[in-house]
PDB file of N, CA and C in Angstrom:
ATOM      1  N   UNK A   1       0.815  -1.192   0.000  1.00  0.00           N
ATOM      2  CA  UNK A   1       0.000   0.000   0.000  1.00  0.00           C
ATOM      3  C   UNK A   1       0.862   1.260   0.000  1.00  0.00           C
ATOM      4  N   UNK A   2       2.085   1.469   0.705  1.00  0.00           N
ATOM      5  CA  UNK A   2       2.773   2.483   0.991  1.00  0.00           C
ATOM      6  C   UNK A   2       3.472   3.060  -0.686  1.00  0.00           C
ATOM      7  N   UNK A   3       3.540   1.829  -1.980  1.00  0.00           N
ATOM      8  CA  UNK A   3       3.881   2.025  -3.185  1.00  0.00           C
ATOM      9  C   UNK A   3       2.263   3.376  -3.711  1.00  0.00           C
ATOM     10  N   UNK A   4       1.493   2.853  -3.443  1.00  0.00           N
ATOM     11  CA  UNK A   4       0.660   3.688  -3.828  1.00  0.00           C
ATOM     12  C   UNK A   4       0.392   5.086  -3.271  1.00  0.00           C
ATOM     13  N   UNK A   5       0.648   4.562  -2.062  1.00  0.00           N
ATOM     14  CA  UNK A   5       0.100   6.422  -1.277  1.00  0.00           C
ATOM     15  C   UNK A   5       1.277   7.231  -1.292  1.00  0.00           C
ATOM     16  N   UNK A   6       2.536   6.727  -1.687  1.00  0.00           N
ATOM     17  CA  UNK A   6       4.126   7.788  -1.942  1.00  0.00           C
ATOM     18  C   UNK A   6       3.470   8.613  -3.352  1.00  0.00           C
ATOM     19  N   UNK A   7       3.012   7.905  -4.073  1.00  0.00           N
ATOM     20  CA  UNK A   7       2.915   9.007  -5.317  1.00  0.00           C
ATOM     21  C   UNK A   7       1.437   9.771  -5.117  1.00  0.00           C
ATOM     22  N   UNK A   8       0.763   9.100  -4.459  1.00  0.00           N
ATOM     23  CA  UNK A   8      -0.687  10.237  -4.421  1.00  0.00           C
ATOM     24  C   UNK A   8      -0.717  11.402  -3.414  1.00  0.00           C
ATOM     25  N   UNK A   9       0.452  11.533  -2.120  1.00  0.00           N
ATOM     26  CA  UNK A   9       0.590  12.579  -1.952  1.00  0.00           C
ATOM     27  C   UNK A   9       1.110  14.347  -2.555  1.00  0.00           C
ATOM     28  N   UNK A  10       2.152  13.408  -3.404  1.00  0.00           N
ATOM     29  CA  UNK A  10       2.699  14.872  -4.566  1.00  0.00           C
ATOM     30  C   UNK A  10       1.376  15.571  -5.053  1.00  0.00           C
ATOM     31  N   UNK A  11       0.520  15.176  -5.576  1.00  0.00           N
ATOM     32  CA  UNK A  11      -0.140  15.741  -6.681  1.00  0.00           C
ATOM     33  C   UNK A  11      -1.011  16.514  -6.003  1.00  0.00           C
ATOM     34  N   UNK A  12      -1.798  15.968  -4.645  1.00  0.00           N
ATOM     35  CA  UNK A  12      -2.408  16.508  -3.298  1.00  0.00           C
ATOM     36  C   UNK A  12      -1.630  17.949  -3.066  1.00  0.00           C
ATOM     37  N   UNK A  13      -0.495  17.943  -2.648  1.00  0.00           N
ATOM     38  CA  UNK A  13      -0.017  18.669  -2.386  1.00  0.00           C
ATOM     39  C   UNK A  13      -0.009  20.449  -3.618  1.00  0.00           C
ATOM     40  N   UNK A  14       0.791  19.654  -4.115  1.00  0.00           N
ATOM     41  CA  UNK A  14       0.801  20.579  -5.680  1.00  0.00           C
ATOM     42  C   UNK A  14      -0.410  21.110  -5.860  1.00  0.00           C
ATOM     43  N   UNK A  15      -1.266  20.642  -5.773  1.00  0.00           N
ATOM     44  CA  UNK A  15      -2.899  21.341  -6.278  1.00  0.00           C
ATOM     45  C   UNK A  15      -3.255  22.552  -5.366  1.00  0.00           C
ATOM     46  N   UNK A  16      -2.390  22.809  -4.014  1.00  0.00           N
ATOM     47  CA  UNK A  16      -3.026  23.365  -2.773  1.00  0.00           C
ATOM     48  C   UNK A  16      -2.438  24.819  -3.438  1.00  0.00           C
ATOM     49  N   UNK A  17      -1.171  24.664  -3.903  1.00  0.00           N
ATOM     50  CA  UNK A  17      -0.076  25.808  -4.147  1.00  0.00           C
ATOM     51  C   UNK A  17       0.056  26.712  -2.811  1.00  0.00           C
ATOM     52  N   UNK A  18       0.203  26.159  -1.832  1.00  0.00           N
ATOM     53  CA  UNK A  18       1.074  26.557  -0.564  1.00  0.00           C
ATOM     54  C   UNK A  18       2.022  25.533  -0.389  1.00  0.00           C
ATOM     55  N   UNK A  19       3.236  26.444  -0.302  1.00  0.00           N
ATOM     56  CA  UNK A  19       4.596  25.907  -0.237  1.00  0.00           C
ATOM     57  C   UNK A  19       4.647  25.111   1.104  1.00  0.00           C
ATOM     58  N   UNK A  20       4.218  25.305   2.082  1.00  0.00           N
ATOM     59  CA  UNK A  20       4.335  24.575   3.577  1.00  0.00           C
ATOM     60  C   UNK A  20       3.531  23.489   3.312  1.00  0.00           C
ATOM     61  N   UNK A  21       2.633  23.463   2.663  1.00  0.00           N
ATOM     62  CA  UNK A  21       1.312  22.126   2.588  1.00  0.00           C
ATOM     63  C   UNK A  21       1.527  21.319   1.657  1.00  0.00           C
ATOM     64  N   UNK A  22       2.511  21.882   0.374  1.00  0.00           N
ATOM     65  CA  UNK A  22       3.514  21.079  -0.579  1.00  0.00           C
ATOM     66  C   UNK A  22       4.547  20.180   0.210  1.00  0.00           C
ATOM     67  N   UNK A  23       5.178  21.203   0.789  1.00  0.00           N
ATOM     68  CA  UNK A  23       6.131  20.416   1.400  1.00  0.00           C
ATOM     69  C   UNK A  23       5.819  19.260   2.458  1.00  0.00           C
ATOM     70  N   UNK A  24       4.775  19.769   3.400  1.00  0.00           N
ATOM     71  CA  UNK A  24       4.419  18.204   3.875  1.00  0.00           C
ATOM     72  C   UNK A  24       3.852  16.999   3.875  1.00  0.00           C
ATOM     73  N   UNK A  25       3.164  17.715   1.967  1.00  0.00           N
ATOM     74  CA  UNK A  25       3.446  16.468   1.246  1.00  0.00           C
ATOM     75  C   UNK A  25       3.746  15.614   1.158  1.00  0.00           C
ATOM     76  N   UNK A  26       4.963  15.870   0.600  1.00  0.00           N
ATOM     77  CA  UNK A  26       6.460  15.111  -0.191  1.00  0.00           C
ATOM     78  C   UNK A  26       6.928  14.969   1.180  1.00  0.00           C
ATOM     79  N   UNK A  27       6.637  15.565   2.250  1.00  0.00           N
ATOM     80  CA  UNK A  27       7.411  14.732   3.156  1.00  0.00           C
ATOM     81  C   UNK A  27       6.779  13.346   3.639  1.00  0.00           C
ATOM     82  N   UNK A  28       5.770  13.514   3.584  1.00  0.00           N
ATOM     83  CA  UNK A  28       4.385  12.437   3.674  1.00  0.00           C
ATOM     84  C   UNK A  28       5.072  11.426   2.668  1.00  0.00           C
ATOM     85  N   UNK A  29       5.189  11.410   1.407  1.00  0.00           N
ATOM     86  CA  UNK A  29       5.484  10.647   0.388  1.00  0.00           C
ATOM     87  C   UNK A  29       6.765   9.630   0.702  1.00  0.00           C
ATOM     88  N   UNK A  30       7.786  10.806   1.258  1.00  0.00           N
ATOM     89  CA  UNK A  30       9.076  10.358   1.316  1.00  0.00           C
ATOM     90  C   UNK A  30       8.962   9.099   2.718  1.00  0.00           C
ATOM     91  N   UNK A  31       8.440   9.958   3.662  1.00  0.00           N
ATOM     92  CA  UNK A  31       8.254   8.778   4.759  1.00  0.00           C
ATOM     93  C   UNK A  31       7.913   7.184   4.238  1.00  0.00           C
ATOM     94  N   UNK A  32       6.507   7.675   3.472  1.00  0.00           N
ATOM     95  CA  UNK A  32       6.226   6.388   2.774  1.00  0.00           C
ATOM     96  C   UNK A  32       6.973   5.408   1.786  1.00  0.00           C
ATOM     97  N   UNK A  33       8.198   6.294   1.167  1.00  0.00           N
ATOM     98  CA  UNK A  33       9.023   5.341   0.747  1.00  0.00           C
ATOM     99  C   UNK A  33       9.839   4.988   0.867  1.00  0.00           C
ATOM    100  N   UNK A  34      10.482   5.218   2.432  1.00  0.00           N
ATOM    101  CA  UNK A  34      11.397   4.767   3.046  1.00  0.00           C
ATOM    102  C   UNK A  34      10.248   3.216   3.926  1.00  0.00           C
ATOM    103  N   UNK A  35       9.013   3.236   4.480  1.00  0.00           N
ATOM    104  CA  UNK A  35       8.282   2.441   4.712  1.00  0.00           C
ATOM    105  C   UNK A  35       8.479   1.157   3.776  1.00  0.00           C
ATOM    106  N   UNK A  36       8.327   1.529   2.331  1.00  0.00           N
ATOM    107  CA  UNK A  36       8.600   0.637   1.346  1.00  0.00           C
ATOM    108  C   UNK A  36      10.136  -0.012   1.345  1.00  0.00           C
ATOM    109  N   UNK A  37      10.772   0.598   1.647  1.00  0.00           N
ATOM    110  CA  UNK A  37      12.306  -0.045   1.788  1.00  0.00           C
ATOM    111  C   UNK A  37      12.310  -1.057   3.160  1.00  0.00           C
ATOM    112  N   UNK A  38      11.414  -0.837   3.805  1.00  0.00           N
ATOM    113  CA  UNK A  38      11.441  -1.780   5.140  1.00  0.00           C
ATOM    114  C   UNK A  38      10.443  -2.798   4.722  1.00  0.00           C
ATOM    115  N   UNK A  39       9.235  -2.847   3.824  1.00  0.00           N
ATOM    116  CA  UNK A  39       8.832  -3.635   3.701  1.00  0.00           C
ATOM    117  C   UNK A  39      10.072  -4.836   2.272  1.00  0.00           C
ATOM    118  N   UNK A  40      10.352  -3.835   1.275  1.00  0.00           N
ATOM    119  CA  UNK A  40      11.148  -5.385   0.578  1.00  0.00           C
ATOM    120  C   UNK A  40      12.462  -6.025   1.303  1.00  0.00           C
ATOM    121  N   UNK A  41      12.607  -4.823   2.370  1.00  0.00           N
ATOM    122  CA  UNK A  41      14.230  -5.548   3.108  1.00  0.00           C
ATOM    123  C   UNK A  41      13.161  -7.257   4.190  1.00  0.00           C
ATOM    124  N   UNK A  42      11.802  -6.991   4.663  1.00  0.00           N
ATOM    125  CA  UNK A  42      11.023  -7.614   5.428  1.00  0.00           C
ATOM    126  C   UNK A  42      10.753  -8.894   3.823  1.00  0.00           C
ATOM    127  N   UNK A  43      10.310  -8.778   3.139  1.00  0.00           N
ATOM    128  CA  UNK A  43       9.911  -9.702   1.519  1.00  0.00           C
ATOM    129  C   UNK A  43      11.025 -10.450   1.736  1.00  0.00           C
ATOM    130  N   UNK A  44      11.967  -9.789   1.217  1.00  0.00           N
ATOM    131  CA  UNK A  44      13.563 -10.684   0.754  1.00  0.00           C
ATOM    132  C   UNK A  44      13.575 -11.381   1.808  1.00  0.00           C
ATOM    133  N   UNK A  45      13.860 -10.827   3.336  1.00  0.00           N
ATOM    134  CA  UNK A  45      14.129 -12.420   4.650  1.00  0.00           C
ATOM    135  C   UNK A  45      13.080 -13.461   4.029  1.00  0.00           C
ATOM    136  N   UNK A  46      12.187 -13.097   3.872  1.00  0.00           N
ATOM    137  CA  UNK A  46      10.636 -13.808   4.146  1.00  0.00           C
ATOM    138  C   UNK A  46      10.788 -15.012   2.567  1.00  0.00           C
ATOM    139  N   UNK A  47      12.095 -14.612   1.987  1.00  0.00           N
ATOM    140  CA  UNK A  47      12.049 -15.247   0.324  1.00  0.00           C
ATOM    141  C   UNK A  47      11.147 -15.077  -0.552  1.00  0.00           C
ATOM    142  N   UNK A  48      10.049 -14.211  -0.388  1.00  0.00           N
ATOM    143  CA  UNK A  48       9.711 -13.689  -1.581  1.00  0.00           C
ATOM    144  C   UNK A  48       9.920 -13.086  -2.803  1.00  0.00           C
ATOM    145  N   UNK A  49      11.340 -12.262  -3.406  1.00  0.00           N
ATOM    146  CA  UNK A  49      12.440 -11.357  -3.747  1.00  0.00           C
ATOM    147  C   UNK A  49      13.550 -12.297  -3.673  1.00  0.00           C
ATOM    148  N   UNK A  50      14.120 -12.551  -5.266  1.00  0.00           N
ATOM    149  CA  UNK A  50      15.320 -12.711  -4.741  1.00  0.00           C
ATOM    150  C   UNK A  50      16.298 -11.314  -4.705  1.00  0.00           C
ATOM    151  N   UNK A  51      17.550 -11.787  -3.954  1.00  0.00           N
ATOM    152  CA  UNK A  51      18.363 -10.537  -3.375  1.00  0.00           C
ATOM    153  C   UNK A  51      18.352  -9.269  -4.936  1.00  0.00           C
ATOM    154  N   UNK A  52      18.479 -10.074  -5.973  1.00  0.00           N
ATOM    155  CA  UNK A  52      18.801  -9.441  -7.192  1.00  0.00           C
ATOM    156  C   UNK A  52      17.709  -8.373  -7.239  1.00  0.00           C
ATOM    157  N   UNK A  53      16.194  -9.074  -7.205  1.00  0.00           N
ATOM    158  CA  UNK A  53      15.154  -8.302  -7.139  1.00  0.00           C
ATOM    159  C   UNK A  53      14.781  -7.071  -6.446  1.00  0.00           C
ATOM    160  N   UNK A  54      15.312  -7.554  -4.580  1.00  0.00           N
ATOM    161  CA  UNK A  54      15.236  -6.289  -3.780  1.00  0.00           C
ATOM    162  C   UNK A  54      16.446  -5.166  -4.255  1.00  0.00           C
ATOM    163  N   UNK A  55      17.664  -5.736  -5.029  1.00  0.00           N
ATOM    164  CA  UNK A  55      18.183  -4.564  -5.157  1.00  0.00           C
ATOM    165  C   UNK A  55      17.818  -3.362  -6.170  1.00  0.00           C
ATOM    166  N   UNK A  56      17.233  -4.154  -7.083  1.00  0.00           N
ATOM    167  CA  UNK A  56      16.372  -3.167  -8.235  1.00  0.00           C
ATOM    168  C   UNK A  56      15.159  -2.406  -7.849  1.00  0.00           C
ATOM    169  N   UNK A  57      14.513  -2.905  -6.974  1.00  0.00           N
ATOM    170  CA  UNK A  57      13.491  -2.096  -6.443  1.00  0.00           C
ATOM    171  C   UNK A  57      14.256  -1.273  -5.679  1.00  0.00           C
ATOM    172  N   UNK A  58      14.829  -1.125  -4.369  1.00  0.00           N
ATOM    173  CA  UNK A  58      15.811  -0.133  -3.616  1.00  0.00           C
ATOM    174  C   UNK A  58      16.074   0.727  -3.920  1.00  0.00           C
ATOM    175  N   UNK A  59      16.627   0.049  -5.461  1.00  0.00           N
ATOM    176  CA  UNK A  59      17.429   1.472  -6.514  1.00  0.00           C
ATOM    177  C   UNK A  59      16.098   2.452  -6.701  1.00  0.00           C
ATOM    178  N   UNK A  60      15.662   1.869  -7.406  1.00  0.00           N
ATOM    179  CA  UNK A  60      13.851   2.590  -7.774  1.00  0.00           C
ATOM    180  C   UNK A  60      13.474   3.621  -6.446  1.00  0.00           C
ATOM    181  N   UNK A  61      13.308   2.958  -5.130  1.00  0.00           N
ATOM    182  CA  UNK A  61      13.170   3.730  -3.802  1.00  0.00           C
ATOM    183  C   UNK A  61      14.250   4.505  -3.881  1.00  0.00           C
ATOM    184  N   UNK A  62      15.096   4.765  -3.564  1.00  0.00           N
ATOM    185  CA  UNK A  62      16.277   5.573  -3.439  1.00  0.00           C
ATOM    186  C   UNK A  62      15.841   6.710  -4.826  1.00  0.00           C
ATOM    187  N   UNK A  63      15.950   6.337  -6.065  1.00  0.00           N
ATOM    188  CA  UNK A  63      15.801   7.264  -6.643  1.00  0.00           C
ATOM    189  C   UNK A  63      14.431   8.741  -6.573  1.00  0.00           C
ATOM    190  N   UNK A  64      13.456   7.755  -6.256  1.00  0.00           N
ATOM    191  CA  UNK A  64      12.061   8.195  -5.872  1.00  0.00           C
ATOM    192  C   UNK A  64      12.285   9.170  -4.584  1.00  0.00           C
ATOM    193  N   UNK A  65      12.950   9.027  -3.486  1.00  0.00           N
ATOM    194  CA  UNK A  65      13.429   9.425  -2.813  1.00  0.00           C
ATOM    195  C   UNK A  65      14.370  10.799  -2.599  1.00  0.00           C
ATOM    196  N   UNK A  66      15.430  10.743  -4.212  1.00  0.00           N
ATOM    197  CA  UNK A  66      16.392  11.536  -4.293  1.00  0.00           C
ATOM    198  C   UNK A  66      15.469  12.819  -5.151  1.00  0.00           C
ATOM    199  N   UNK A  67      14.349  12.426  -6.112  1.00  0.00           N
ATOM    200  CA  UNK A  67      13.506  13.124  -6.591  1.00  0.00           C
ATOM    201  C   UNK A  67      12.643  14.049  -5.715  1.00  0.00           C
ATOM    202  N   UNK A  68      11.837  12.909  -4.709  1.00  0.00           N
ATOM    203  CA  UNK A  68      10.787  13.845  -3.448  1.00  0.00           C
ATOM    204  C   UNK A  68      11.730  15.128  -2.811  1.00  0.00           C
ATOM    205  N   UNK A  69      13.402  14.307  -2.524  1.00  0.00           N
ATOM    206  CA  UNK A  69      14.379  15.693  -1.632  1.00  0.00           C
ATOM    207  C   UNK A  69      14.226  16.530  -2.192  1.00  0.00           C
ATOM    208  N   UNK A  70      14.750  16.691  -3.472  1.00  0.00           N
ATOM    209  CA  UNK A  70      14.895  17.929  -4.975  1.00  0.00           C
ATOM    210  C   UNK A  70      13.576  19.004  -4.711  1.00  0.00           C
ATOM    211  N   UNK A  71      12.632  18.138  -4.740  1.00  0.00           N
ATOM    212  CA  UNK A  71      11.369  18.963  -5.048  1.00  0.00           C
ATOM    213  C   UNK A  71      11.178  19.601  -3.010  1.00  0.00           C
ATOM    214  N   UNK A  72      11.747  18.693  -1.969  1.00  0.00           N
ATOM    215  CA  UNK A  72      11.472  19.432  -0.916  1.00  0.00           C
ATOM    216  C   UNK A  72      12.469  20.361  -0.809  1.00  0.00           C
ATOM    217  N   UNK A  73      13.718  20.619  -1.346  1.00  0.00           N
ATOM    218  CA  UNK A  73      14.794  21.811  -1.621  1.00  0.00           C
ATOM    219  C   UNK A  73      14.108  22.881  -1.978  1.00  0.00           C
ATOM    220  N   UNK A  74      13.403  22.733  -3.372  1.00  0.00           N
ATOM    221  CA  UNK A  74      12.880  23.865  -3.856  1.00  0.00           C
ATOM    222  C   UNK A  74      11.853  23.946  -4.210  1.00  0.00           C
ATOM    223  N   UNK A  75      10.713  23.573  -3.553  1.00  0.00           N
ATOM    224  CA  UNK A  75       9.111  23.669  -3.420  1.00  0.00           C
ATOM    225  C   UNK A  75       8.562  24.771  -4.657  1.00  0.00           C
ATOM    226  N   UNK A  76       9.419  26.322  -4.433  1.00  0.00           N
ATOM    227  CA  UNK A  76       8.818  26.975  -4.812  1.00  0.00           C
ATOM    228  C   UNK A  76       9.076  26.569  -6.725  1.00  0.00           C
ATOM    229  N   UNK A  77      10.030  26.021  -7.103  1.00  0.00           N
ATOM    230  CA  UNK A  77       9.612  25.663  -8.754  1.00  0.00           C
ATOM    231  C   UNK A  77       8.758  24.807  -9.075  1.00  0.00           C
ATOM    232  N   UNK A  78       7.831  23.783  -7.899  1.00  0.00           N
ATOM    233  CA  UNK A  78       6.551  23.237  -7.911  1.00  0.00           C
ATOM    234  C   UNK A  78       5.382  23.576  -7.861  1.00  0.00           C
ATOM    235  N   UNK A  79       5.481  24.856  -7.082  1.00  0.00           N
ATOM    236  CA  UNK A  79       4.113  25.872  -6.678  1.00  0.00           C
ATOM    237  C   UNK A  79       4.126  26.567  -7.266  1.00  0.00           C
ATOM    238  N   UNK A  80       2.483  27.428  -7.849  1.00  0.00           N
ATOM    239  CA  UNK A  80       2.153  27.689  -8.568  1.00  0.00           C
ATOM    240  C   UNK A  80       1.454  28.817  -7.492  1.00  0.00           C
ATOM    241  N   UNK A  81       2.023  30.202  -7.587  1.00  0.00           N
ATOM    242  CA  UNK A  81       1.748  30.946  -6.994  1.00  0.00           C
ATOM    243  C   UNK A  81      -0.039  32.022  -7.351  1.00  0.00           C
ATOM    244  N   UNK A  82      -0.790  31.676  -6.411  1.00  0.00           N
ATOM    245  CA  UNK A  82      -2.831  32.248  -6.873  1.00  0.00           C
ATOM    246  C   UNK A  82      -2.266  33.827  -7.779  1.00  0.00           C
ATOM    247  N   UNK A  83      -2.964  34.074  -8.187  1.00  0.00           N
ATOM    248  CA  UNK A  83      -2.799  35.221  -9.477  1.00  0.00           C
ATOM    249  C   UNK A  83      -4.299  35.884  -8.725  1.00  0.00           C
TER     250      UNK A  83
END
């Protein structure tokens, strides 16, 4: 579940165009996909994943991750300031 609710917070956020309610967003998101890294490190013990598998997903988390930081650096090239 935590694969799904990391990406449906961004867009939540973004729609509000307040930079503080953006940002705790993506922080919302990010939590959730560090959640996801505890669940395939929990898969792989469990042998569901082989090791090869959890490392390709990880990568995927990590990157997803390095993306949510970017956008919590600089919120304001995400927000869309009311006119």
């Amino acid at each position: 579940m935590a694969e799904r609710l990391t990406w449906s917070y961004a867009p939540e956020g973004q729609k509000r165009r307040y930079v503080t309610h953006f940002v705790s967003k993506l922080t919302d998101a990010n939590g959730e996909q560090a959640e996801m890294q505890h669940w395939l490190d929990t898969a792989t013990a469990c042998n569901y994943f082989s090791q090869k598998e959890q490392d390709a997903l990880l990568a995927k988390c990590s990157r997803i991750g390095q993306m949510l930081g970017t956008m919590m650096a600089k919120p304001e090239k995400f927000c869309h300031e009311r006119r």
